[in-house]
PDB file of N, CA and C in Angstrom:
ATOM      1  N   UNK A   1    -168.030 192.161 218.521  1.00  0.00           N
ATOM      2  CA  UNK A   1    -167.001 192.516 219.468  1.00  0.00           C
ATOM      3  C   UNK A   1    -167.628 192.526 220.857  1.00  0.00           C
ATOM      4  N   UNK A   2    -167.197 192.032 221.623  1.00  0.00           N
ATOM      5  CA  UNK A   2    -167.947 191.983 223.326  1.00  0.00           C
ATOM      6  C   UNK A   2    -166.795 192.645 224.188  1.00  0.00           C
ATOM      7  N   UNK A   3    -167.443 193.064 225.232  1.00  0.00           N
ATOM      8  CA  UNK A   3    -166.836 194.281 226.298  1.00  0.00           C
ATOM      9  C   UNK A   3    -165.811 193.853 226.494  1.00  0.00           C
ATOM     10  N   UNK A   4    -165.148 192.774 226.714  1.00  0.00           N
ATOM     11  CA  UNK A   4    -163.816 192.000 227.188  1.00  0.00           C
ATOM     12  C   UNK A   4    -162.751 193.032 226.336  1.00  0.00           C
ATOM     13  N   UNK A   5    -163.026 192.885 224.689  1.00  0.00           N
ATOM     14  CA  UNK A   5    -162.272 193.217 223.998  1.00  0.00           C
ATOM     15  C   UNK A   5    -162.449 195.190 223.807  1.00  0.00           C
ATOM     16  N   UNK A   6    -163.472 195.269 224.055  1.00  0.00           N
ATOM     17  CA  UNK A   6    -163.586 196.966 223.988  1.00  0.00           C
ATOM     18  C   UNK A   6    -162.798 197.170 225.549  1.00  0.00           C
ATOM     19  N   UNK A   7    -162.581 196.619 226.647  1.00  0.00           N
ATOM     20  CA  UNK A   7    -162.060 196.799 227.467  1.00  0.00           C
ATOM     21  C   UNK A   7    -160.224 196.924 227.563  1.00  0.00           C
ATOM     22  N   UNK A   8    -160.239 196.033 226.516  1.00  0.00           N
ATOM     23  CA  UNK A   8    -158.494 195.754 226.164  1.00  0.00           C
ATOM     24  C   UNK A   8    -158.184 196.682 225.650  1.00  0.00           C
ATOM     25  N   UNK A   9    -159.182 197.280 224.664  1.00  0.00           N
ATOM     26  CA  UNK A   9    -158.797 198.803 224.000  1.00  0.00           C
ATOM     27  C   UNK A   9    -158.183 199.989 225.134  1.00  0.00           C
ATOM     28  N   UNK A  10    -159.505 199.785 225.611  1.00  0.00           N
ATOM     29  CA  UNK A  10    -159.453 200.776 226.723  1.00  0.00           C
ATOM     30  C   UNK A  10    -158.067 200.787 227.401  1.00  0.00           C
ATOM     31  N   UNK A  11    -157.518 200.008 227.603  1.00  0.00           N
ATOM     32  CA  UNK A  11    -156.325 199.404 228.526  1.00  0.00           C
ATOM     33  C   UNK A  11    -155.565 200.111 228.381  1.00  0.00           C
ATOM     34  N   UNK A  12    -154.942 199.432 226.657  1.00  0.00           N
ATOM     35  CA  UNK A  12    -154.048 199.912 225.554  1.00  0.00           C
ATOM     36  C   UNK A  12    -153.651 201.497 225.567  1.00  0.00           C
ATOM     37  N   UNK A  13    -154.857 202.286 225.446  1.00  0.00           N
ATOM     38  CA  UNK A  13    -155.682 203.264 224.726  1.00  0.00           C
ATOM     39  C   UNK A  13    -154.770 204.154 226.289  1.00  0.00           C
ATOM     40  N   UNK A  14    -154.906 204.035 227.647  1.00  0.00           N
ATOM     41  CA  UNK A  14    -154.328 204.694 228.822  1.00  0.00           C
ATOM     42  C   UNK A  14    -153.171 204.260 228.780  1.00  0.00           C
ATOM     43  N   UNK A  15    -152.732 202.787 228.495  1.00  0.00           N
ATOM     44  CA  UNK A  15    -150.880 202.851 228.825  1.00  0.00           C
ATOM     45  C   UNK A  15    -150.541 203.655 227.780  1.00  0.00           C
ATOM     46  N   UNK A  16    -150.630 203.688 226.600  1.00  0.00           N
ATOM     47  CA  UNK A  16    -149.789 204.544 225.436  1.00  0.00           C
ATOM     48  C   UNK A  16    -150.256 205.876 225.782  1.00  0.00           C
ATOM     49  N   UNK A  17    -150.868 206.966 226.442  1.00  0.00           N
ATOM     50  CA  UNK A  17    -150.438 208.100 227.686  1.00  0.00           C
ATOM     51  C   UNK A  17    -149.896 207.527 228.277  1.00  0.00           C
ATOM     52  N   UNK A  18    -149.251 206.499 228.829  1.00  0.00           N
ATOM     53  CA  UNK A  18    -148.395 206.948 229.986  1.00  0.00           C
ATOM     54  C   UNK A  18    -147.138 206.926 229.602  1.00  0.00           C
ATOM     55  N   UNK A  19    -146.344 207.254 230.259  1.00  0.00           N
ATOM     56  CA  UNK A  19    -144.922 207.642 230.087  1.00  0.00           C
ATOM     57  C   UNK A  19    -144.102 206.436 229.751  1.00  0.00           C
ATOM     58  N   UNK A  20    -144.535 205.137 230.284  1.00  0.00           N
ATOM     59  CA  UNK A  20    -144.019 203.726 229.724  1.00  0.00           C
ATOM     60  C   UNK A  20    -144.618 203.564 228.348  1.00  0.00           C
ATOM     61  N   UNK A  21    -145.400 203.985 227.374  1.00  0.00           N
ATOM     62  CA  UNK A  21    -145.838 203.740 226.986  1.00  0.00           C
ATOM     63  C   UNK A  21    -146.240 202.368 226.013  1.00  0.00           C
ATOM     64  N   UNK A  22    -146.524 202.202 225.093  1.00  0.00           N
ATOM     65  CA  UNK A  22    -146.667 200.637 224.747  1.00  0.00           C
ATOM     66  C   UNK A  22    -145.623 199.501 223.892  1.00  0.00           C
ATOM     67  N   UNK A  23    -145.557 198.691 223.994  1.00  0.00           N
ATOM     68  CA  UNK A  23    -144.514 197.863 223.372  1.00  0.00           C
ATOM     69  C   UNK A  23    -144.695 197.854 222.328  1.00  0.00           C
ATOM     70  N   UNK A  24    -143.888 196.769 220.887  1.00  0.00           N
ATOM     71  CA  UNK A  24    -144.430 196.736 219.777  1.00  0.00           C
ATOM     72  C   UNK A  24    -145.514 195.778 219.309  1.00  0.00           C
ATOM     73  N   UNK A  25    -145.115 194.710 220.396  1.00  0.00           N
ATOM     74  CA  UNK A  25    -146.263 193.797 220.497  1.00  0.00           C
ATOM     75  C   UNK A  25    -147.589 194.593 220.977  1.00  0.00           C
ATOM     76  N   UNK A  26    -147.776 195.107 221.558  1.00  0.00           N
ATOM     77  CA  UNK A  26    -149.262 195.987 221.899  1.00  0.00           C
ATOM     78  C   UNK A  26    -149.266 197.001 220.896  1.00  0.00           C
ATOM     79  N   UNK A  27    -148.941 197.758 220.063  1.00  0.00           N
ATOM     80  CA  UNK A  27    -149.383 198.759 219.478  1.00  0.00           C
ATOM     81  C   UNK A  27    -149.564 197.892 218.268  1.00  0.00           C
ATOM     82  N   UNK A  28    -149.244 196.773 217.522  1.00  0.00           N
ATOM     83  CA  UNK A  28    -150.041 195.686 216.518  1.00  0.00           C
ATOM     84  C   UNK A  28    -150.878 195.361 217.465  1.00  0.00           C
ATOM     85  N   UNK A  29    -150.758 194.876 218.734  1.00  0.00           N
ATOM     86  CA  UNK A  29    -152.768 194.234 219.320  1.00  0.00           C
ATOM     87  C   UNK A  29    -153.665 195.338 219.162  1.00  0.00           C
ATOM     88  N   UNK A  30    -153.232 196.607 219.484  1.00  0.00           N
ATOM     89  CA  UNK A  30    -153.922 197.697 219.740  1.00  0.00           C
ATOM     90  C   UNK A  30    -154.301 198.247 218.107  1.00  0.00           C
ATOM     91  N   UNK A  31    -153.528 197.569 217.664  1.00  0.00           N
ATOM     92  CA  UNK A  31    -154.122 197.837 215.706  1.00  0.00           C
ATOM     93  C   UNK A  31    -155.435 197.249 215.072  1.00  0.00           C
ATOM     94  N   UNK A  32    -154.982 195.936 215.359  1.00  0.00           N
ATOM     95  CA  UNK A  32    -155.819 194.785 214.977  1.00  0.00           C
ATOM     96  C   UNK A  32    -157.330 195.045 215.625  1.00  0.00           C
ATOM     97  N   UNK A  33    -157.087 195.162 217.267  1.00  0.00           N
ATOM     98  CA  UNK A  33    -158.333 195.588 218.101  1.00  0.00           C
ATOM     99  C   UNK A  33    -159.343 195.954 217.374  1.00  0.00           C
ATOM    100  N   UNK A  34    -158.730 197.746 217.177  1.00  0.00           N
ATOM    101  CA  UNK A  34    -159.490 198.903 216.470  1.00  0.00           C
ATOM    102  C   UNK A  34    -159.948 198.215 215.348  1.00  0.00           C
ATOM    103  N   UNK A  35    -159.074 197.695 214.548  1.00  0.00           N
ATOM    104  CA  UNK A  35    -159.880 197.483 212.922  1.00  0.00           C
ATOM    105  C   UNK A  35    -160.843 196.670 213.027  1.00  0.00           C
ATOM    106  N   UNK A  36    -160.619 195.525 214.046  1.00  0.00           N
ATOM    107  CA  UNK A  36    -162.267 194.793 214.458  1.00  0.00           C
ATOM    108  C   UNK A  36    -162.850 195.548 215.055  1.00  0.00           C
ATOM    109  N   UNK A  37    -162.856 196.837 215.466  1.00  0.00           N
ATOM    110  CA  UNK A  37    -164.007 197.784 216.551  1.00  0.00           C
ATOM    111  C   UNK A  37    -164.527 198.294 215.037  1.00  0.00           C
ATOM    112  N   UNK A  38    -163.588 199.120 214.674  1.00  0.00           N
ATOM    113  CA  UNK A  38    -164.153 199.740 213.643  1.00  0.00           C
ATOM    114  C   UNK A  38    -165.093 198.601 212.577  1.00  0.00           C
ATOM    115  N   UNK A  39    -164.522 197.491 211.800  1.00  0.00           N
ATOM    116  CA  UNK A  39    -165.403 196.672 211.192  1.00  0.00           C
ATOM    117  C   UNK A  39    -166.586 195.871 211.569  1.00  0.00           C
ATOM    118  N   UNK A  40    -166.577 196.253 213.115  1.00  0.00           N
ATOM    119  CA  UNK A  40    -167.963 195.762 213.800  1.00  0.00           C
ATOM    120  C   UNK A  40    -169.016 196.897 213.966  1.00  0.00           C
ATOM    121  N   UNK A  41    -168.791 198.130 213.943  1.00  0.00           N
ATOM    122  CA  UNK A  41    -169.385 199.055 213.937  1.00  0.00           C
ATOM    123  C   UNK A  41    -169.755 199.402 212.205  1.00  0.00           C
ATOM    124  N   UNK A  42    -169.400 199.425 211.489  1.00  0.00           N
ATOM    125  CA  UNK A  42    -169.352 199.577 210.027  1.00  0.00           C
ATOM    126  C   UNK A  42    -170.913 198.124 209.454  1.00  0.00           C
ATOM    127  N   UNK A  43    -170.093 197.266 209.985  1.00  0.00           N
ATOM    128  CA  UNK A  43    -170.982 196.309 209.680  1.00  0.00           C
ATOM    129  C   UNK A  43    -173.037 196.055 210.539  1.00  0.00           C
ATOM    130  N   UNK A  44    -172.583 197.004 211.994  1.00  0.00           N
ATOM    131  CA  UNK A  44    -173.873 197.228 212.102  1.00  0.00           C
ATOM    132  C   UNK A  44    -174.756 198.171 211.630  1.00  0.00           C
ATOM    133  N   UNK A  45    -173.820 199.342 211.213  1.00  0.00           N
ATOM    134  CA  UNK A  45    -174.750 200.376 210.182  1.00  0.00           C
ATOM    135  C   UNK A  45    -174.875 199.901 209.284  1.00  0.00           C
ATOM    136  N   UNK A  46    -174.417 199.081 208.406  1.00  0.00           N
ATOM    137  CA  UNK A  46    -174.711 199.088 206.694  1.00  0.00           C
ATOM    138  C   UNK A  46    -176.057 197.866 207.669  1.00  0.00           C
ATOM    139  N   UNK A  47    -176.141 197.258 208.448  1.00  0.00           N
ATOM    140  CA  UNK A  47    -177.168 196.551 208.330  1.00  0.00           C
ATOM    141  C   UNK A  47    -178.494 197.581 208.342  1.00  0.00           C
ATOM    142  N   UNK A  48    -178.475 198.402 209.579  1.00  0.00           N
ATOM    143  CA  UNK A  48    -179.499 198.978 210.031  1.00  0.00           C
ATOM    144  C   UNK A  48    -180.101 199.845 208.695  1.00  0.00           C
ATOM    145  N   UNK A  49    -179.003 200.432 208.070  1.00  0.00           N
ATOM    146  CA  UNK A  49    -179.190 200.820 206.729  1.00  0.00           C
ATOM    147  C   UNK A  49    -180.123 200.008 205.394  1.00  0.00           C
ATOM    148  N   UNK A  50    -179.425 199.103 205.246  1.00  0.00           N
ATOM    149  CA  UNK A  50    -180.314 197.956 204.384  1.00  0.00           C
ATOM    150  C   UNK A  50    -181.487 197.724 205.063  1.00  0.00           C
ATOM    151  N   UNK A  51    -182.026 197.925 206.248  1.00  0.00           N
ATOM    152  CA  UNK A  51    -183.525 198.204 206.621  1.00  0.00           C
ATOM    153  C   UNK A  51    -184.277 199.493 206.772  1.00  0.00           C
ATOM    154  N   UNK A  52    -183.934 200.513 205.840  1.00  0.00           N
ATOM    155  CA  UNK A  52    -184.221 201.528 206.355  1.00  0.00           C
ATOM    156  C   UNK A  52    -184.869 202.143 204.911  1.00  0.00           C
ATOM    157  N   UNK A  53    -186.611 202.354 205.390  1.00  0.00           N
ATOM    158  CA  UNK A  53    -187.019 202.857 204.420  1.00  0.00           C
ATOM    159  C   UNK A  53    -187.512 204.397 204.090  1.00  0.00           C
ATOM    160  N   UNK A  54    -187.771 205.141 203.099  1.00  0.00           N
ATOM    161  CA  UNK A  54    -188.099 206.135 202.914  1.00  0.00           C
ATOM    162  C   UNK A  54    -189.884 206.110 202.653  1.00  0.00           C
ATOM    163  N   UNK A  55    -190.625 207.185 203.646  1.00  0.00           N
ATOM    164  CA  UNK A  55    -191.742 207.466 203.372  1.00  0.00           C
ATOM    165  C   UNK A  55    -192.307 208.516 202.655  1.00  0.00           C
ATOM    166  N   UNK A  56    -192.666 208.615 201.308  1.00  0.00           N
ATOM    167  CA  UNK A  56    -192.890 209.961 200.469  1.00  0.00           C
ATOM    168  C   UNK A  56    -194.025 210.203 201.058  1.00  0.00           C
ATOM    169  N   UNK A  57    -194.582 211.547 200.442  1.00  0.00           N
ATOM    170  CA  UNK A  57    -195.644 212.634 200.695  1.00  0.00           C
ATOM    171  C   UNK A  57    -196.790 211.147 200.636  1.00  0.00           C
ATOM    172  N   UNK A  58    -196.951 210.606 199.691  1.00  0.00           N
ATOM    173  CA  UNK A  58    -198.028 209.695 199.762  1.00  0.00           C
ATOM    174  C   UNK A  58    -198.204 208.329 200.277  1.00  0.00           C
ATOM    175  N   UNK A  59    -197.188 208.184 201.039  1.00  0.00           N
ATOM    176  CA  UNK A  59    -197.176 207.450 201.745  1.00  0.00           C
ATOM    177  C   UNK A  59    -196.485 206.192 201.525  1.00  0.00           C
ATOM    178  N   UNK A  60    -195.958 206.130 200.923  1.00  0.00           N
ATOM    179  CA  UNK A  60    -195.173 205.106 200.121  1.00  0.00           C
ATOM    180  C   UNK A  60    -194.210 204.442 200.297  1.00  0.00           C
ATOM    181  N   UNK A  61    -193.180 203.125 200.550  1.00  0.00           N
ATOM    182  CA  UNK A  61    -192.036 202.985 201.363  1.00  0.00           C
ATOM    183  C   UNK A  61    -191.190 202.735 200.199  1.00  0.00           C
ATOM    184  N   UNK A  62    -190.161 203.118 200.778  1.00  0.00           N
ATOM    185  CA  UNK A  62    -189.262 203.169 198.897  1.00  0.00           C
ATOM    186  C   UNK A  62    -187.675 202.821 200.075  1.00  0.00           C
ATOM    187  N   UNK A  63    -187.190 201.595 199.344  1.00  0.00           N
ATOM    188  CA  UNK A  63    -185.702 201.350 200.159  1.00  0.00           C
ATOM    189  C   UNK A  63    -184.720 202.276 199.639  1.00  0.00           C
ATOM    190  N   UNK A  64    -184.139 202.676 200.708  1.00  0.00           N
ATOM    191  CA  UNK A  64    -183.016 203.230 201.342  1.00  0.00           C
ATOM    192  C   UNK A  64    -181.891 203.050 199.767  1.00  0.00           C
ATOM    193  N   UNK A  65    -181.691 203.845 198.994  1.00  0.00           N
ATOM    194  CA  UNK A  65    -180.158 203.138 197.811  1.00  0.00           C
ATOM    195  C   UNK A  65    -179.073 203.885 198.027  1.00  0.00           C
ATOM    196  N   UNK A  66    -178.107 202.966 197.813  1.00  0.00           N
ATOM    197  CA  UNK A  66    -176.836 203.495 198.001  1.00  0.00           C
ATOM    198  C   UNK A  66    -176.944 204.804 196.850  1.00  0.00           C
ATOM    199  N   UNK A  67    -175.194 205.525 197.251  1.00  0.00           N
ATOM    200  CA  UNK A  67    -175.339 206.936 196.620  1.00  0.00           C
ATOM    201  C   UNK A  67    -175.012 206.252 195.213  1.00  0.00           C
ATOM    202  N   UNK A  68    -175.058 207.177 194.552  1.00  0.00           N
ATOM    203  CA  UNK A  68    -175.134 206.516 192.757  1.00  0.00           C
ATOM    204  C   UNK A  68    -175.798 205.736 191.983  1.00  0.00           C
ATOM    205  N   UNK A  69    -176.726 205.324 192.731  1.00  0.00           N
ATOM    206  CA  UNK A  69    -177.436 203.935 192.386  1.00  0.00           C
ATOM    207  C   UNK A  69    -178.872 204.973 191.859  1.00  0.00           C
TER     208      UNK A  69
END
């Protein structure tokens, strides 16, 4: 996601406070937006995650497992 589009949020995000607030065509852009903000953010943690190791008492690197695993 690049600033252009976190900026459109932003836009969105102040007209719907205002008293005009947003059309129906903008509150689906303003949907869609978020779920790519949110799935771009989601997708850089599970990365940083899948690199992320654990160091025991002895020194040892042991990968990061999902819960249940």
């Amino acid at each position: 996601m690049d600033q252009k589009q976190i900026d459109r949020i932003n836009e969105l995000a102040r007209k719907a406070k205002s008293p005009e607030g947003l059309t129906k065509w903008e509150e689906e852009e303003r949907a869609a937006l978020r779920r790519e903000y949110v799935d771009s953010v989601l997708g850089s943690l599970r990365g940083q995650l899948d690199n992320t190791y654990i160091v025991d008492e002895k020194g040892q690197k042991h990968k990061l497992k999902k819960k249940g695993e």
